[in-house]
Protein backbone atom coordinates (compact mmCIF):
# COMPACT_ATOMS: atom_id res chain seq x y z
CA UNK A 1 -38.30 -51.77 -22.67
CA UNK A 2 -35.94 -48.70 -23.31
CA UNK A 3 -38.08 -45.67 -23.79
CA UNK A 4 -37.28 -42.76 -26.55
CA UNK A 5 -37.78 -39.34 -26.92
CA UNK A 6 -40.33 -38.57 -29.34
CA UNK A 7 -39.07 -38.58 -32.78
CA UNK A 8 -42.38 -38.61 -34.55
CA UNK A 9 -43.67 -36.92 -37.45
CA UNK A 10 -42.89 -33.11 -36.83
CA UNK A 11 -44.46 -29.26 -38.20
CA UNK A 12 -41.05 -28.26 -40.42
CA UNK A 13 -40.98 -25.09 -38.50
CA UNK A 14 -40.02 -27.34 -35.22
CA UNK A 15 -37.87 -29.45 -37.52
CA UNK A 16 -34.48 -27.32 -36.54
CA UNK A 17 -34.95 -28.04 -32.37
CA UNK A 18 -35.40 -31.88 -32.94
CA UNK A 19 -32.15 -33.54 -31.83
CA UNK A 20 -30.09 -35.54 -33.84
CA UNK A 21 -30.36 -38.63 -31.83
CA UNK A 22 -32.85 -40.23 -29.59
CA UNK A 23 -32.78 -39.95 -25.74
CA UNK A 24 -33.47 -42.92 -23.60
CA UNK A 25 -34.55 -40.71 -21.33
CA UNK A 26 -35.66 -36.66 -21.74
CA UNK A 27 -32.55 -34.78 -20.69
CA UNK A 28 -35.21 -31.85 -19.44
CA UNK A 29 -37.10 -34.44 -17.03
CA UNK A 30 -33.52 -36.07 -15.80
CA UNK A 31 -32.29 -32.50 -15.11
CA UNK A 32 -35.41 -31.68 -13.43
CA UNK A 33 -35.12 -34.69 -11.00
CA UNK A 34 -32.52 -32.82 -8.88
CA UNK A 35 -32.82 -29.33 -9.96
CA UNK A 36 -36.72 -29.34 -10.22
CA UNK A 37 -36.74 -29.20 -6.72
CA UNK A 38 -38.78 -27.07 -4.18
CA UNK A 39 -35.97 -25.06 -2.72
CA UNK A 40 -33.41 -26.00 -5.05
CA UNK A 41 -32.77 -22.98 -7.63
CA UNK A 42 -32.72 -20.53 -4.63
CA UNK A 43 -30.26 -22.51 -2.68
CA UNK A 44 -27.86 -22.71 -5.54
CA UNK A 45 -28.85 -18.73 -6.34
CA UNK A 46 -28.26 -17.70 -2.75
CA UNK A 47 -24.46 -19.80 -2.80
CA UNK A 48 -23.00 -17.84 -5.91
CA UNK A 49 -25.12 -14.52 -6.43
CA UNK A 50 -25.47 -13.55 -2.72
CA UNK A 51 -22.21 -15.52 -1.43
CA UNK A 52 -24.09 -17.44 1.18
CA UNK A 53 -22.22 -20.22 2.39
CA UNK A 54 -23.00 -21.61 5.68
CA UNK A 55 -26.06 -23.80 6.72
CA UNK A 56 -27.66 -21.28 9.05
CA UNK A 57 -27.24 -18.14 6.81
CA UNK A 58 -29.01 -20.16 3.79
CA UNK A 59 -31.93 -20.93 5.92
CA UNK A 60 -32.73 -17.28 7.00
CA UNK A 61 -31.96 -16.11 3.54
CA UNK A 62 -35.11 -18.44 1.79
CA UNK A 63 -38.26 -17.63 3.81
CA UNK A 64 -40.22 -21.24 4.12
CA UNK A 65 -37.54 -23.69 4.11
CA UNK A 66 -37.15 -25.63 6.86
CA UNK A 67 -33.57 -26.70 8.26
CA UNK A 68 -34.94 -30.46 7.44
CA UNK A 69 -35.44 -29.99 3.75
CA UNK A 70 -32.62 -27.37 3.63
CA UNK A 71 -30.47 -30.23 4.91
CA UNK A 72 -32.20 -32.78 2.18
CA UNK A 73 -31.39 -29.89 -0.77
CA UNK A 74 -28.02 -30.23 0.47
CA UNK A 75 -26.97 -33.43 0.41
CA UNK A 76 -28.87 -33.86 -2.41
CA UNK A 77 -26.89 -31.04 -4.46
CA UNK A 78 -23.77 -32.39 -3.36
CA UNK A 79 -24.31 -36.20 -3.90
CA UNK A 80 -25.13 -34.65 -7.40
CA UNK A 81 -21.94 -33.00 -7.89
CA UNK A 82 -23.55 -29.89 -7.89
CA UNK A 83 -21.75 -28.19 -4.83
CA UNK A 84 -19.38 -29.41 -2.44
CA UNK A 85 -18.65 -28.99 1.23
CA UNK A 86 -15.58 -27.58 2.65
CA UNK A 87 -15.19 -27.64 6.44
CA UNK A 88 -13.18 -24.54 7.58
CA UNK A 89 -12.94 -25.57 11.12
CA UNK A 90 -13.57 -28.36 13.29
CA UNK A 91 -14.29 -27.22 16.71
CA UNK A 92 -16.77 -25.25 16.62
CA UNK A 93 -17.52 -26.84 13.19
CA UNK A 94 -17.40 -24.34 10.27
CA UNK A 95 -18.88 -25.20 7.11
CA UNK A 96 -19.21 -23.81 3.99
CA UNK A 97 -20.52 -24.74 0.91
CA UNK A 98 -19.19 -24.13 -3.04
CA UNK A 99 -20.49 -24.39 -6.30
CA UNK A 100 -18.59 -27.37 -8.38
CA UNK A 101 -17.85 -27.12 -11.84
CA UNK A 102 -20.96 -28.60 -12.55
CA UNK A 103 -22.93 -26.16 -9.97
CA UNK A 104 -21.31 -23.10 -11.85
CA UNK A 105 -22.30 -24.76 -15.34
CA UNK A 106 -26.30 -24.29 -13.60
CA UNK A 107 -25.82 -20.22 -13.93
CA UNK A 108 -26.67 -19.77 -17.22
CA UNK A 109 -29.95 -21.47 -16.17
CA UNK A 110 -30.39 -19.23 -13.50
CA UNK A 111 -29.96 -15.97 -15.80
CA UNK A 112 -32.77 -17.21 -17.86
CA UNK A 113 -34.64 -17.60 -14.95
CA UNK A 114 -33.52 -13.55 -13.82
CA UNK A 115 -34.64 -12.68 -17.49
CA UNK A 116 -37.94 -14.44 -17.65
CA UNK A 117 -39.26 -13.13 -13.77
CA UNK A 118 -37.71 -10.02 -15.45
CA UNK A 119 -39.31 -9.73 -18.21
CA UNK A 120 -43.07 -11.80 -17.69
CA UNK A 121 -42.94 -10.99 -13.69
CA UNK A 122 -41.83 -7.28 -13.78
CA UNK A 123 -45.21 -6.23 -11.39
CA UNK A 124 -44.01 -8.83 -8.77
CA UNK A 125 -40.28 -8.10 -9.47
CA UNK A 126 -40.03 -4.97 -9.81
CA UNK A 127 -41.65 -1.80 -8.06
CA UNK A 128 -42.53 0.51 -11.28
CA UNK A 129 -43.24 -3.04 -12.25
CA UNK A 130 -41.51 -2.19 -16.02
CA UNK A 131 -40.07 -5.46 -17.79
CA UNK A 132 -36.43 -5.48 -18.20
CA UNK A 133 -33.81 -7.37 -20.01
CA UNK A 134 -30.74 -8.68 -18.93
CA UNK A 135 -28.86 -5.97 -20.77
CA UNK A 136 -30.39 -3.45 -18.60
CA UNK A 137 -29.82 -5.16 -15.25
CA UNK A 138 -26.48 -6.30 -15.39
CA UNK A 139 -23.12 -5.15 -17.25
CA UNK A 140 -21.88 -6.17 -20.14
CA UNK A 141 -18.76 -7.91 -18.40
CA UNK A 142 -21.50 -9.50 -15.66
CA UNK A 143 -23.32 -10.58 -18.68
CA UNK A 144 -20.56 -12.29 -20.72
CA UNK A 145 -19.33 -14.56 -17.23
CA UNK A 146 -22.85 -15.36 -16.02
CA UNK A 147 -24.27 -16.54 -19.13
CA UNK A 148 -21.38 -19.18 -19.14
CA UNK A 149 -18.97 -18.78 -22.41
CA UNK A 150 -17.87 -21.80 -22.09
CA UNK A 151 -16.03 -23.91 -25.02
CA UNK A 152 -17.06 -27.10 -25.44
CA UNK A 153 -14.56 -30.37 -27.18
CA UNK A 154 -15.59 -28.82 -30.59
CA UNK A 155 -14.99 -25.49 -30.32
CA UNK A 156 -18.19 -23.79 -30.56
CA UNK A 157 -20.34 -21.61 -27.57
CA UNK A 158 -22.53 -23.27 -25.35
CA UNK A 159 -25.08 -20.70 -24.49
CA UNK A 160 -25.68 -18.00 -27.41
CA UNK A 161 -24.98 -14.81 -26.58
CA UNK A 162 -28.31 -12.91 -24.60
């Protein structure tokens, strides 16, 4: 029995969010089934924001995660299509990992996460613990990359402007 997003009877206000079609499946839980995560979100943070590449480097840079899970985030990311592995060297072995297409297509997620903790976490984020916006942390340049202009088949934005 296929299952469906809930089209049901909805407040007109909400009206304008309901999509067009049904899902067989809830595109928010299917994304959260690799994404979702423990560990996940930094690992893909730590590979484009801070340019951490290699296994080891990765592990020291998230406090908690083990090299066992790290390993499982890993594989799991990259069986995904979310980053991909490119062996530098053999001997010693040299690896280093990359955002794919699809891994780069995940920053716009992680901005929203910067401006939430920014905005709703500024005493744990911050030290004079004062909310900020995106506008005030990063330039306008930073701004227009990060929160992925992107053109889709049609022509129009993906992500609105911040």
């Amino acid at each position: 029995m296929e299952k469906s997003f809930p089209q049901e009877k909805v407040d007109p206000s909400r009206e304008l969010f309901l999509p067009k079609m049904e899902f067989v499946e809830c595109p928010i839980k299917s994304t959260l089934g690799v994404l979702g995560k423990k560990w996940t979100m930094l690992i893909l943070r730590d590979i484009r924001f801070r340019g951490i590449d290699r296994f080891n480097r990765l592990l020291e840079s998230v406090p908690g995660l083990t090299p066992r899970v790290l390993s499982k985030r890993l594989k799991e990311l990259e069986k995904e299509g979310f980053i991909e592995c490119i062996e530098y060297q053999k001997s010693p072995m040299i690896v280093r990992w990359t955002l794919t297409q699809k891994g780069g297509e995940t920053l716009p997620i992680l901005m929203r996460f910067i401006a939430f903790g920014s905005k709703w976490h500024a005493d744990e984020v911050f030290a004079d613990k004062i909310p900020r916006t995106l506008r005030e942390l990063f330039k306008p340049e930073t701004l227009e990359i990060m929160l992925g202009y992107e053109e889709n088949p049609l022509g129009s934005r993906i992500y609105p402007a911040p």
